[in-house]
C-alpha atoms as a PDB file:
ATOM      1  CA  UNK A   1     238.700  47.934  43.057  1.00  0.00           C
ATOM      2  CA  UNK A   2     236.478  47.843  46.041  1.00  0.00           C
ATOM      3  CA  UNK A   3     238.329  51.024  47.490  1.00  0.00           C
ATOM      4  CA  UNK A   4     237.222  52.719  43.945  1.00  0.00           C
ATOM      5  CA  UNK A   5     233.558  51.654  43.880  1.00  0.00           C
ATOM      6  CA  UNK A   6     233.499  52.690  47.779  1.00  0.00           C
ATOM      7  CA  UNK A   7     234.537  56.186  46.836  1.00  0.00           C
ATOM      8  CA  UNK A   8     231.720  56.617  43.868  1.00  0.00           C
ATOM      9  CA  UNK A   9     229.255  55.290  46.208  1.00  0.00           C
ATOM     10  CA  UNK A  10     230.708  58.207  48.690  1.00  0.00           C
ATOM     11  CA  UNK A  11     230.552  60.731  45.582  1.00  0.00           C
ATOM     12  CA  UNK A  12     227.378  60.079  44.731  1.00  0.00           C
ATOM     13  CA  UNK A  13     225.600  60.409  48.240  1.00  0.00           C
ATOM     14  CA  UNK A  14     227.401  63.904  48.050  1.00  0.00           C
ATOM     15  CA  UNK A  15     225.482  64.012  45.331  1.00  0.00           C
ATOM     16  CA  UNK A  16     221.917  62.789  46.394  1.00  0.00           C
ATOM     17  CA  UNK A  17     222.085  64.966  49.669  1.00  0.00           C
ATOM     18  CA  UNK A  18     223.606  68.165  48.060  1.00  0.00           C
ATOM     19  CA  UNK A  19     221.032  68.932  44.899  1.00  0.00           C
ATOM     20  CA  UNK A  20     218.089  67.707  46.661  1.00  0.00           C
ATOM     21  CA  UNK A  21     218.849  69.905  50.335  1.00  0.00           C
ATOM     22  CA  UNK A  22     219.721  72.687  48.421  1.00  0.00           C
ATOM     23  CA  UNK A  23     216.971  73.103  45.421  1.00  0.00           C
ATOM     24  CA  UNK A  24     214.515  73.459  48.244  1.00  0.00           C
ATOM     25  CA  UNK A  25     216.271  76.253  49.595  1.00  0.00           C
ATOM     26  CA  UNK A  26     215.327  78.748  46.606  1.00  0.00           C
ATOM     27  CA  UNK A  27     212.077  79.499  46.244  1.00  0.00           C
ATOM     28  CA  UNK A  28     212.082  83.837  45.451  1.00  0.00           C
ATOM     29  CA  UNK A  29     214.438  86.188  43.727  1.00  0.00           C
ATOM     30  CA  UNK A  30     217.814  85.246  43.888  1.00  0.00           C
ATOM     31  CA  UNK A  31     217.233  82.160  45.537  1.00  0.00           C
ATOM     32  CA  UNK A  32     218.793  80.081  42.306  1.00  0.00           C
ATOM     33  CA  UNK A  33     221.982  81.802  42.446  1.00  0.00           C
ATOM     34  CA  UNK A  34     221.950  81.571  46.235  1.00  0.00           C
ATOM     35  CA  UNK A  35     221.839  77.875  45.887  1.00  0.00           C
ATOM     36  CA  UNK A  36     224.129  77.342  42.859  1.00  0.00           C
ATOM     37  CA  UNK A  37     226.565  79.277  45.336  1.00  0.00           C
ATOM     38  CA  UNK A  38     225.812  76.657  48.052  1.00  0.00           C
ATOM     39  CA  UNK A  39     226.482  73.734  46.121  1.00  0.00           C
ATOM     40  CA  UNK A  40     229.332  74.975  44.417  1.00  0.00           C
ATOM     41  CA  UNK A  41     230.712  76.148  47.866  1.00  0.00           C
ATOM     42  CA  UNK A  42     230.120  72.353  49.233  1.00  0.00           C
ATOM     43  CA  UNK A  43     231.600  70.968  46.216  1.00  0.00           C
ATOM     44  CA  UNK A  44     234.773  72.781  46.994  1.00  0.00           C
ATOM     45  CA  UNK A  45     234.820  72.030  50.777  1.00  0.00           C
ATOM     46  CA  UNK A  46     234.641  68.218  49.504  1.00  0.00           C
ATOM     47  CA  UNK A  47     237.592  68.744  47.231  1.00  0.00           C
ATOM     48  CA  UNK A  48     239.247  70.636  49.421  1.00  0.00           C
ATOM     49  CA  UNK A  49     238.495  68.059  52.245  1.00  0.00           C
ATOM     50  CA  UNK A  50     239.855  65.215  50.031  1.00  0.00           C
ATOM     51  CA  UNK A  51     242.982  66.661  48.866  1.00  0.00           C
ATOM     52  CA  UNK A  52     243.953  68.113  52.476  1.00  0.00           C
ATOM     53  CA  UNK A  53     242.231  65.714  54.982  1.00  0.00           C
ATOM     54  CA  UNK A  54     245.580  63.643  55.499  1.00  0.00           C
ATOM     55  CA  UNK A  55     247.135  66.484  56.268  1.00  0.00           C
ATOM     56  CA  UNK A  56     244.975  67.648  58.529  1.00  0.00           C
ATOM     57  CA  UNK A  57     244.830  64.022  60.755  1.00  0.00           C
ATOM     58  CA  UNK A  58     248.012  64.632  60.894  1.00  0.00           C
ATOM     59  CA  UNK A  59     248.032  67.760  61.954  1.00  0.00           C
ATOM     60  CA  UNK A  60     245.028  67.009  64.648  1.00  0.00           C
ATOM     61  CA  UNK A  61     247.205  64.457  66.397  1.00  0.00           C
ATOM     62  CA  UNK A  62     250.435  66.193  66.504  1.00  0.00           C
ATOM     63  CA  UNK A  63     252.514  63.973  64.366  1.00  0.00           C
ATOM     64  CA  UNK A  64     255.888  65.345  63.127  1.00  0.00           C
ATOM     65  CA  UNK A  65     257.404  63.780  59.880  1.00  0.00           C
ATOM     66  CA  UNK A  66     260.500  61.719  60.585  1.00  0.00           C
ATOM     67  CA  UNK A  67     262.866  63.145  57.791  1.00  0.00           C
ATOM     68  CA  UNK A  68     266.394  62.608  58.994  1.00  0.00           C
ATOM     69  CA  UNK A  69     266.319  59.478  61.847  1.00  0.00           C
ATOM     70  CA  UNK A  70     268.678  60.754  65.025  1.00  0.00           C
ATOM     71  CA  UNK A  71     268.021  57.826  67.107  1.00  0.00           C
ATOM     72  CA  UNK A  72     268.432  53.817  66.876  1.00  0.00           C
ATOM     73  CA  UNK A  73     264.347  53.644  67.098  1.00  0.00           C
ATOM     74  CA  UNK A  74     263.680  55.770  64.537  1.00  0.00           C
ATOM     75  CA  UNK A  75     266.395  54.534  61.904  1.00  0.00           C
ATOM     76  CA  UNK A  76     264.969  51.164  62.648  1.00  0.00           C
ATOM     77  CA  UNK A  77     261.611  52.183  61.976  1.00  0.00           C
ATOM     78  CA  UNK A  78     262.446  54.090  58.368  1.00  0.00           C
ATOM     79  CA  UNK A  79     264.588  50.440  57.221  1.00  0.00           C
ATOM     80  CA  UNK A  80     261.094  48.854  58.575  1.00  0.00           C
ATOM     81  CA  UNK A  81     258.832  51.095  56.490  1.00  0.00           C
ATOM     82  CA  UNK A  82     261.294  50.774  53.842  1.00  0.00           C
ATOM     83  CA  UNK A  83     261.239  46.760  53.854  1.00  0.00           C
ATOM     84  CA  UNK A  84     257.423  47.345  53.901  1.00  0.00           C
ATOM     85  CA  UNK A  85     256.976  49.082  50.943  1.00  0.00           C
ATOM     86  CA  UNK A  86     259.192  46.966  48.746  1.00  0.00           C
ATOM     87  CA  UNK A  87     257.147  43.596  50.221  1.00  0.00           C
ATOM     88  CA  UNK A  88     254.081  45.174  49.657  1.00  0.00           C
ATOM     89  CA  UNK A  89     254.851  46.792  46.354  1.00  0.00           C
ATOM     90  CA  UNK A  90     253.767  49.988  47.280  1.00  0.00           C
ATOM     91  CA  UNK A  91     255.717  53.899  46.957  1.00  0.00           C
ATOM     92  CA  UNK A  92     257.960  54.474  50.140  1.00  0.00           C
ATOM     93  CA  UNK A  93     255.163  56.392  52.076  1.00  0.00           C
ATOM     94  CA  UNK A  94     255.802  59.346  54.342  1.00  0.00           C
ATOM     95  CA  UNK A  95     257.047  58.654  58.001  1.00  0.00           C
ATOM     96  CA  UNK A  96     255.536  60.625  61.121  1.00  0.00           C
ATOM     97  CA  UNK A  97     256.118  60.029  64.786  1.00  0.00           C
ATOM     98  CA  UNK A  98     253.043  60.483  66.834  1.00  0.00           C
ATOM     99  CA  UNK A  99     253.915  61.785  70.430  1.00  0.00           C
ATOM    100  CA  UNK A 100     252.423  59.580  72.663  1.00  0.00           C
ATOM    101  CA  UNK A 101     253.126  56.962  75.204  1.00  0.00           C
ATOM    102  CA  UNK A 102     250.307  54.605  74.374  1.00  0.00           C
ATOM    103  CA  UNK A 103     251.510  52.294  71.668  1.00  0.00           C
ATOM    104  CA  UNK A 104     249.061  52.946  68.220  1.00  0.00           C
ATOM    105  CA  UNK A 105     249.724  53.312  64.606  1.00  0.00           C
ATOM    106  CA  UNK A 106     247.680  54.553  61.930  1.00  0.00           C
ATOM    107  CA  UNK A 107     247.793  55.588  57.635  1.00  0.00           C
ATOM    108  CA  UNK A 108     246.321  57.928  55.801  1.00  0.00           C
ATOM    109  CA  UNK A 109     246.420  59.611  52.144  1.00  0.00           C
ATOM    110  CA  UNK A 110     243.900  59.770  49.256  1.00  0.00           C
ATOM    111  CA  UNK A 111     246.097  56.775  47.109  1.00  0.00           C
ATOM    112  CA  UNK A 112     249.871  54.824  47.716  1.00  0.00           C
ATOM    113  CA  UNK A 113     251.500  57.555  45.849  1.00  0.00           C
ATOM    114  CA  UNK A 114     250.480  60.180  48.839  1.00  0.00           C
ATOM    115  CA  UNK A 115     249.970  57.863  51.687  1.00  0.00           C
ATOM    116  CA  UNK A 116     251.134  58.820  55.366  1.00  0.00           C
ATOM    117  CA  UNK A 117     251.951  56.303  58.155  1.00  0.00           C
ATOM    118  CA  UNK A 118     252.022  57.111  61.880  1.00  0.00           C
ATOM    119  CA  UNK A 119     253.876  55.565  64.792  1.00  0.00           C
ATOM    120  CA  UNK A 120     253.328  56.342  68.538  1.00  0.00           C
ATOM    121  CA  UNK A 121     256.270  57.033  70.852  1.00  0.00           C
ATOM    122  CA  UNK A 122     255.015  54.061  72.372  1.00  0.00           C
ATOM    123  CA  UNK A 123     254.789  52.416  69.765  1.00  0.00           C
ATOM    124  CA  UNK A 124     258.553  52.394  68.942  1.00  0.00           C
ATOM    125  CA  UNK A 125     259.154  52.085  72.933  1.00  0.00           C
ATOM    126  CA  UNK A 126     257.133  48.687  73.157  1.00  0.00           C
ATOM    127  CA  UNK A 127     257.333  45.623  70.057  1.00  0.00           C
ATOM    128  CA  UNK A 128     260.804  44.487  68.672  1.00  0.00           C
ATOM    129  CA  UNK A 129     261.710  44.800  65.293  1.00  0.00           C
ATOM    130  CA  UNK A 130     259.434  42.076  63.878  1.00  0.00           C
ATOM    131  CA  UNK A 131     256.170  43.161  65.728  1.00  0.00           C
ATOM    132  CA  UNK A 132     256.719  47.183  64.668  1.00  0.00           C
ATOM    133  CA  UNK A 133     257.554  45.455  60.976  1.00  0.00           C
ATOM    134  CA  UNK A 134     253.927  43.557  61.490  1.00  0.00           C
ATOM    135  CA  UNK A 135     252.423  46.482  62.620  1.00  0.00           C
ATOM    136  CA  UNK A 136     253.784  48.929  59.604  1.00  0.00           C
ATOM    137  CA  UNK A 137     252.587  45.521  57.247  1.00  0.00           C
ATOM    138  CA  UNK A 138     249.170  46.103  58.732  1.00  0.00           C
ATOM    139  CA  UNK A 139     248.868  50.065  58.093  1.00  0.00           C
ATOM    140  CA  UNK A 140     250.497  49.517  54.523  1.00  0.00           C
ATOM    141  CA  UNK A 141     247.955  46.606  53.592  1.00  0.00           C
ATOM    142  CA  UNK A 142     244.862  49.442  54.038  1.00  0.00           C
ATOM    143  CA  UNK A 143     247.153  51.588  51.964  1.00  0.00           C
ATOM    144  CA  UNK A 144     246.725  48.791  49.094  1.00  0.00           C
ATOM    145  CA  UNK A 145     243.598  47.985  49.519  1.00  0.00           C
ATOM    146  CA  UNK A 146     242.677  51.475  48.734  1.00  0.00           C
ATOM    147  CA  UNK A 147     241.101  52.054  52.635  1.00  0.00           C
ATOM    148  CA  UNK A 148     242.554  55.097  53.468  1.00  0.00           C
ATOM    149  CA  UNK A 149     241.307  56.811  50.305  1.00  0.00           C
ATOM    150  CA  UNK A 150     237.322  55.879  51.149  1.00  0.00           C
ATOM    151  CA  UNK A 151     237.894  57.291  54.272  1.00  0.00           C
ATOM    152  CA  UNK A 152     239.660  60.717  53.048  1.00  0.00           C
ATOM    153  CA  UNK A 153     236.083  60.910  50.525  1.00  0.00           C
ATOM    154  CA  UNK A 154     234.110  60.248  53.757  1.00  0.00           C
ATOM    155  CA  UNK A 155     235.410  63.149  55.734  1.00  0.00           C
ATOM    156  CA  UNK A 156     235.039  65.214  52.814  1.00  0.00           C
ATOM    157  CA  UNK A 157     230.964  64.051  52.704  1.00  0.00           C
ATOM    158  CA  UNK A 158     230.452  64.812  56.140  1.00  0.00           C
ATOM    159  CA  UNK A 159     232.341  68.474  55.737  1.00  0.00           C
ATOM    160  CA  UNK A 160     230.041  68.791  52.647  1.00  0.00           C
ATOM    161  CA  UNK A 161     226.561  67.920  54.333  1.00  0.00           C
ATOM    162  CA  UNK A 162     227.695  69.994  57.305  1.00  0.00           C
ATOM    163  CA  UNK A 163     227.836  73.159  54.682  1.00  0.00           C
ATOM    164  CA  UNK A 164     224.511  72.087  53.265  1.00  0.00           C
ATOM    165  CA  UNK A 165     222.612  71.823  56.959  1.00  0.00           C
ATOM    166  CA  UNK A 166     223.911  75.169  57.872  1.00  0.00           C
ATOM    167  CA  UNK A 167     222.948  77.123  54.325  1.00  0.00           C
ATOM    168  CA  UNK A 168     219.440  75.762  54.966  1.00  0.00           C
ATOM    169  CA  UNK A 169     219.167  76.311  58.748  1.00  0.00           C
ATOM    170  CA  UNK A 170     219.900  80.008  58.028  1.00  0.00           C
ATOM    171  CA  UNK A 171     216.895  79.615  55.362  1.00  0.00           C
ATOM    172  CA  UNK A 172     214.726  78.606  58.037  1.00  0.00           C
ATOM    173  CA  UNK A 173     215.763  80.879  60.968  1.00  0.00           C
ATOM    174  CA  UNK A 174     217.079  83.998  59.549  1.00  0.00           C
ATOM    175  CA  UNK A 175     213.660  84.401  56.987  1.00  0.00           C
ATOM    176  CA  UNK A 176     215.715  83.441  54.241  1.00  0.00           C
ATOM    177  CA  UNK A 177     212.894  81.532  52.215  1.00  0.00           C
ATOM    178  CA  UNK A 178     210.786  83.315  49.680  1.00  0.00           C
ATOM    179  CA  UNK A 179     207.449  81.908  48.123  1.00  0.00           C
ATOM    180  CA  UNK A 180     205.107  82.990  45.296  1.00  0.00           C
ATOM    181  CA  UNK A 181     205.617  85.442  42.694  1.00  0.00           C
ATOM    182  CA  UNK A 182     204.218  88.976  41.880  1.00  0.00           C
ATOM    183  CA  UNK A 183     201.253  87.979  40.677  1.00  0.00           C
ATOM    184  CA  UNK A 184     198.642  85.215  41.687  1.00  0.00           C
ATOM    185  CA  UNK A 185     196.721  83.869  44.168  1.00  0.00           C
ATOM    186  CA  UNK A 186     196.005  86.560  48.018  1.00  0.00           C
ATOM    187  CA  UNK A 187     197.681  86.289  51.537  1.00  0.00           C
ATOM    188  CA  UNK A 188     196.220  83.290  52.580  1.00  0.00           C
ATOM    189  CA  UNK A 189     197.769  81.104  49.695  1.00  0.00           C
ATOM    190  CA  UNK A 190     200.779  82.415  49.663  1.00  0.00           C
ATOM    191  CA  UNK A 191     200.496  81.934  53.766  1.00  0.00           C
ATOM    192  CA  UNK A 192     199.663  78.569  53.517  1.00  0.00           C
ATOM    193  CA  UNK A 193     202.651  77.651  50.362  1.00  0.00           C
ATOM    194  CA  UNK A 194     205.334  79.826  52.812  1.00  0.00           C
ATOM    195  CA  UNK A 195     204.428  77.466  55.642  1.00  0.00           C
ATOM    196  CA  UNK A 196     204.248  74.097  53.753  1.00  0.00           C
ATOM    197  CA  UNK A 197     207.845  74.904  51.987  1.00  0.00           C
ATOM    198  CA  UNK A 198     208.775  76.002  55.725  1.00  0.00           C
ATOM    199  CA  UNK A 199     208.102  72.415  56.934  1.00  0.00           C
ATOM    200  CA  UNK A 200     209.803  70.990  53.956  1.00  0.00           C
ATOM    201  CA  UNK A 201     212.597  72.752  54.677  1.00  0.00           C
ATOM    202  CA  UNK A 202     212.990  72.322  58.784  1.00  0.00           C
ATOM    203  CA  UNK A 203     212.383  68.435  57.736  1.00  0.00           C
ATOM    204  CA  UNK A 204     215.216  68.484  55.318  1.00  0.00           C
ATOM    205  CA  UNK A 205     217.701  70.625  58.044  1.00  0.00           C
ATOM    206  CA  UNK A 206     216.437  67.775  60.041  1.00  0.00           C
ATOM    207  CA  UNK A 207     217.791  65.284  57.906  1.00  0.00           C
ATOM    208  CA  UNK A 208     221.217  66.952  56.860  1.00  0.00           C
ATOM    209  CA  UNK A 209     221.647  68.038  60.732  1.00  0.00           C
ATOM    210  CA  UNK A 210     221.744  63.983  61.448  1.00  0.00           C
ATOM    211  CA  UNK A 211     223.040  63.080  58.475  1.00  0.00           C
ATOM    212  CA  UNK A 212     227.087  64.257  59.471  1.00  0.00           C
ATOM    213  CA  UNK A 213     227.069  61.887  62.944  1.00  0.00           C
ATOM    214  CA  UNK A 214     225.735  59.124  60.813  1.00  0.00           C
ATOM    215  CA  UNK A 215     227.812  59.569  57.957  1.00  0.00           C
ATOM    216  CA  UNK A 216     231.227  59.712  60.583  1.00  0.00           C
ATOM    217  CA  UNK A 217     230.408  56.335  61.955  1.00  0.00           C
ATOM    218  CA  UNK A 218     229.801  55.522  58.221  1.00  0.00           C
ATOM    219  CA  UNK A 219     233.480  56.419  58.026  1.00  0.00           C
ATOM    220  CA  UNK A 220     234.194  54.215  60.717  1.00  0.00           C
ATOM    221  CA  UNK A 221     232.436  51.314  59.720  1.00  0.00           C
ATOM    222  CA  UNK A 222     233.952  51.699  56.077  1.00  0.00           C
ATOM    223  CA  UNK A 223     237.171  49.956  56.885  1.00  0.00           C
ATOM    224  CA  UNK A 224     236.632  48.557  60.382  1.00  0.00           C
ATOM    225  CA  UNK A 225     236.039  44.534  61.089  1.00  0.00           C
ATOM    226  CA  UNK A 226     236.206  43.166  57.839  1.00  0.00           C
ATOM    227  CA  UNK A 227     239.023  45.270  56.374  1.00  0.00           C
ATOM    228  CA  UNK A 228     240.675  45.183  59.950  1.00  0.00           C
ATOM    229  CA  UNK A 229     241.150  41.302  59.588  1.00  0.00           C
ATOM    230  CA  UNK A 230     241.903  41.960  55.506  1.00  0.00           C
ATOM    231  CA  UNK A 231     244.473  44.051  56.943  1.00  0.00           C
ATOM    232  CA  UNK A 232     245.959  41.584  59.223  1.00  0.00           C
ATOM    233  CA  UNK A 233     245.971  39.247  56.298  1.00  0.00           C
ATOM    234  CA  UNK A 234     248.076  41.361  54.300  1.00  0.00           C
ATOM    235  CA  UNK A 235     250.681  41.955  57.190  1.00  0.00           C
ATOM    236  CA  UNK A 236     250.872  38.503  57.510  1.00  0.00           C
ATOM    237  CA  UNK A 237     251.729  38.066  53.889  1.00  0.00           C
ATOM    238  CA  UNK A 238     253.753  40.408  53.396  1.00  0.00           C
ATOM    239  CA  UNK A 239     256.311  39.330  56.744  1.00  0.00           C
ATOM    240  CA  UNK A 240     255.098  35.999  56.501  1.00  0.00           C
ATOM    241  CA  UNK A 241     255.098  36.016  60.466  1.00  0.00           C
ATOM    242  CA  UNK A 242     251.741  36.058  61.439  1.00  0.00           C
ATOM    243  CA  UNK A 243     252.606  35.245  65.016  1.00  0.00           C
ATOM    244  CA  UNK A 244     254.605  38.987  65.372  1.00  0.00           C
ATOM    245  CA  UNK A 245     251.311  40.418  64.178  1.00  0.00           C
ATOM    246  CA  UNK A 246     249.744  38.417  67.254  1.00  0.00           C
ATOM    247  CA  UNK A 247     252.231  39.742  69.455  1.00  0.00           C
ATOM    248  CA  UNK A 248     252.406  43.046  68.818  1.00  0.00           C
ATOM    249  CA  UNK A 249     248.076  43.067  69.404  1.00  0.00           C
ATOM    250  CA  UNK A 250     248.731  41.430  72.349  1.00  0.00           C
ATOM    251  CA  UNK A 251     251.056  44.342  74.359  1.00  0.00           C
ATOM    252  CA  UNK A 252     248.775  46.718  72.453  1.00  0.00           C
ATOM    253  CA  UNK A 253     245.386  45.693  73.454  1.00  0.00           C
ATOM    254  CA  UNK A 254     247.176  45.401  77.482  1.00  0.00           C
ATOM    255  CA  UNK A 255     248.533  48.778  77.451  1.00  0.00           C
ATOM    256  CA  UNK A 256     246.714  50.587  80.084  1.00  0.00           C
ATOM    257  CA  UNK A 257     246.327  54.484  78.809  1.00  0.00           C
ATOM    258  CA  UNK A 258     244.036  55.306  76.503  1.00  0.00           C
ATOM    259  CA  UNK A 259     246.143  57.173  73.331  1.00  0.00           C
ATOM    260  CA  UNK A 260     245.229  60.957  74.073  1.00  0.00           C
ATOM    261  CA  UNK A 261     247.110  62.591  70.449  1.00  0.00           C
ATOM    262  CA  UNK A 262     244.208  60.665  68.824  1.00  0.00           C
ATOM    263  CA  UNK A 263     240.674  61.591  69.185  1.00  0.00           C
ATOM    264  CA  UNK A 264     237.202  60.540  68.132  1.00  0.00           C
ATOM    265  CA  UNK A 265     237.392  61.955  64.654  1.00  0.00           C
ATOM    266  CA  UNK A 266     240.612  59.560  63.896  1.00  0.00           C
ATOM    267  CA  UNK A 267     239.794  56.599  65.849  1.00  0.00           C
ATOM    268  CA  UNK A 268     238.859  54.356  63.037  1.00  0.00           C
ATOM    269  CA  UNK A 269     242.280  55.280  61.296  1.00  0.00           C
ATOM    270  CA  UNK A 270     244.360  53.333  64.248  1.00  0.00           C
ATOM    271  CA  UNK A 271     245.487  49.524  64.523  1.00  0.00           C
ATOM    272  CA  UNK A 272     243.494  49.464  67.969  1.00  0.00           C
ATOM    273  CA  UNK A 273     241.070  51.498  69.230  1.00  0.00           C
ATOM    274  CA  UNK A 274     242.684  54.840  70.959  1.00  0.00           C
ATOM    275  CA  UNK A 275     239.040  55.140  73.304  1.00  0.00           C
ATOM    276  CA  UNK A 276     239.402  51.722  74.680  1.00  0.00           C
ATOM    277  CA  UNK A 277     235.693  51.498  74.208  1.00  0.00           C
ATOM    278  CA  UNK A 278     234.302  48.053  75.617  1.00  0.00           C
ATOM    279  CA  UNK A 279     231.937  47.527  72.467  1.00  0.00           C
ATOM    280  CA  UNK A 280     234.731  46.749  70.083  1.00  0.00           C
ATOM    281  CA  UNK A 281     235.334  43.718  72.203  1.00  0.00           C
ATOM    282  CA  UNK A 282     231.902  42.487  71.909  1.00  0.00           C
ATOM    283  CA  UNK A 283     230.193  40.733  68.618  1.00  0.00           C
ATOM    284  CA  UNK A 284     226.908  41.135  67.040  1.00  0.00           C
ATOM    285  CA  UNK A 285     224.722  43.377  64.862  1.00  0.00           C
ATOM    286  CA  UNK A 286     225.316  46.205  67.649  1.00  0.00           C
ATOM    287  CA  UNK A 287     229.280  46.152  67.763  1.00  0.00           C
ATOM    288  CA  UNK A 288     229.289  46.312  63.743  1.00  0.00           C
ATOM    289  CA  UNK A 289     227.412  49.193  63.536  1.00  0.00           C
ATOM    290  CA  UNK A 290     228.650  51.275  66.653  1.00  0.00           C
ATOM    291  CA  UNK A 291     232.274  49.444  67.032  1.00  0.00           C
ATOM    292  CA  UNK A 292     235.272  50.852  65.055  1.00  0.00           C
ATOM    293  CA  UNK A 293     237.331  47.508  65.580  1.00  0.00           C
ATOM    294  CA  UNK A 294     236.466  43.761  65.598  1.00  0.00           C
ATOM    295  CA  UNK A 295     237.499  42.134  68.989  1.00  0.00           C
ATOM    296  CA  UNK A 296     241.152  42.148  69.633  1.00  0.00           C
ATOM    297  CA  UNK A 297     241.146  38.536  70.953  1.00  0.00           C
ATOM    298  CA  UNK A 298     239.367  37.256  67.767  1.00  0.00           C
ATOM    299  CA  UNK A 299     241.749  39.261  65.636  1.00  0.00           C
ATOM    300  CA  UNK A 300     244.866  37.555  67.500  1.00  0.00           C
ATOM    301  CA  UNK A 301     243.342  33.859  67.486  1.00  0.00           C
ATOM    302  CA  UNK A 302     243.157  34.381  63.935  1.00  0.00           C
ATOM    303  CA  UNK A 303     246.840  35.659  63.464  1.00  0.00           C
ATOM    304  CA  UNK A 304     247.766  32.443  65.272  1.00  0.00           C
ATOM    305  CA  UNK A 305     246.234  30.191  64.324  1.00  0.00           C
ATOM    306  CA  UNK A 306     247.961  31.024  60.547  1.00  0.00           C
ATOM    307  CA  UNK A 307     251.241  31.285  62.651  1.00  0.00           C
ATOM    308  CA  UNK A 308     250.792  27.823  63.827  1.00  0.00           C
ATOM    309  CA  UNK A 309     249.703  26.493  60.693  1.00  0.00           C
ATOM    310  CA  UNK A 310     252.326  27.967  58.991  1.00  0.00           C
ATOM    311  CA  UNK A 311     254.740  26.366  61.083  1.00  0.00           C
ATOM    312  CA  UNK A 312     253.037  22.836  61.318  1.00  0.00           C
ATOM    313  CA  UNK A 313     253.874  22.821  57.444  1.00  0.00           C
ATOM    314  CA  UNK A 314     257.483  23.684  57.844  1.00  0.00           C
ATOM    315  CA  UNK A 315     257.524  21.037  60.407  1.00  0.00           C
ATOM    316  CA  UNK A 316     258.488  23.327  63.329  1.00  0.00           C
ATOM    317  CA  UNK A 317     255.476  21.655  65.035  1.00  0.00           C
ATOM    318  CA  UNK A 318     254.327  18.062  65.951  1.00  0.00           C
ATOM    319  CA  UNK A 319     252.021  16.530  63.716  1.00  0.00           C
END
């Protein structure tokens, strides 16, 4: 449900940037159909964004889909996606292979009927078959919680304000903008209206221009800390082994190369960070608005201390 109301939220920025940017844009003959075409044009990059973006993460990081497993690894990994799915409840998703020695995982896809997950190289190369099963629990519980669908509608904002910036930066620069009518008032009013709409309008390219950056760590922030740990949570409920989850963030988070298939634009989508940026190990109101990732060692003090819990009431543990 949360995943739902993120992505009218999403929708309706879309919304409050596109009409607004782009009604300013008209102001002389032709200028209403100019800017019908604009908005229409950025409502189709969103859709097109929304439907396609999975794909095109995928594409970005060089991922090929595992169809037919030819090796132990990857026949283990489809019966551990497979096990997955039926714990979580969820549609088999699609299997892809990431190559790349750093271990990392990531899912994507607009709902659980279409949703993706990626494996590293390393990935496979590195956990056993419980930490990998952990790790495919964690990508599958922001596949349930509806995560990977606000962040498909995110990418398809930014696209869309990107569009909108551009139409009105060629208003501004290429003499684009029209004022007055023929009739009225002389020169010097319809001097004085061309360069007040002017301003308007290099304020509002302004505002689109910073809008996209802001709006892609919006995208990162969407489903990072919080719905990081929500996601551990739901790996740990779904192997009921919290402690492989622990383990498997532990040879992660002490791999030493940084994982290069995945840039920037996909870093929020991973189990760890792919940068290794020193800010998602750090707390406070700077690391949740900048970081895409809460602190790895709070994240695994967490998974263990449910592991150790968990077996204290089994009586695996001293009292």
């Amino acid at each position: 449900m949360k995943g739902f109301l993120g992505t009218l939220v999403v929708l309706g920025l879309l919304l409050l940037v596109a009409g607004p940017a782009a009604a300013e844009t008209g102001g002389g003959d032709g200028g209403g159909s100019i800017n019908q075409g604009l908005i229409a044009l950025g409502a189709g990059l969103g859709v097109y964004a929304y439907r396609t973006g999975p794909e095109k993460v995928l594409w970005a990081t060089g991922a090929r889909e595992l169809t037919t497993a030819t090796t132990d690894a990857e026949r283990q990994l489809v019966n551990v996606v497979e096990e997955m799915a039926i714990a979580a409840a969820l549609p088999r998703p699609r299997i892809w292979i990431v190559p790349d020695p750093d271990p990392n995982a990531f899912a994507t896809g607009q709902d659980p009927a279409r949703a993706n997950v990626a494996v590293t190289d390393g990935l496979l190369a590195m956990l056993d078959r419980d930490e990998l099963q952990a790790v495919v629990g964690h990508e599958l519980g922001h596949v349930k919680s509806y995560d990977t669908r606000l962040m498909t509608t995110l990418a398809a904002l930014v696209g869309a304000v990107a569009l909108i910036s551009d139409g009105i930066s060629r208003s501004i620069f290429r003499g684009g903008v029209r004022v007055g009518g023929s009739g009225g008032g002389g020169r010097g009013g319809r001097g004085k209206n061309a360069g007040g709409l002017l301003l308007v309008l290099l304020v509002i390219w302004l505002i689109s221009w910073m809008l996209a950056p802001i709006i892609t760590q919006l995208l990162a922030m969407g489903v990072s800390r919080k719905r990081e740990f929500l996601a551990d949570a739901l790996s740990a409920q779904f192997t009921r082994n919290p402690l492989a989850l622990a383990g498997a963030l532990e040879k992660i988070e002490h791999a030493q190369a940084p994982t290069k298939a995945i840039k920037r634009g996909a870093a929020h989508l991973c189990i760890a960070d792919p940068l290794g940026r020193r800010l998602d190990n750090r707390e406070g109101l700077l690391a949740d608005i900048f970081a895409t990732h809460p602190p790895m060692g709070q994240r695994i003090a967490r998974l263990k201390g449910m592991g150790y819990a968990r077996l204290k009431q089994q009586g695996d543990l001293p009292a």
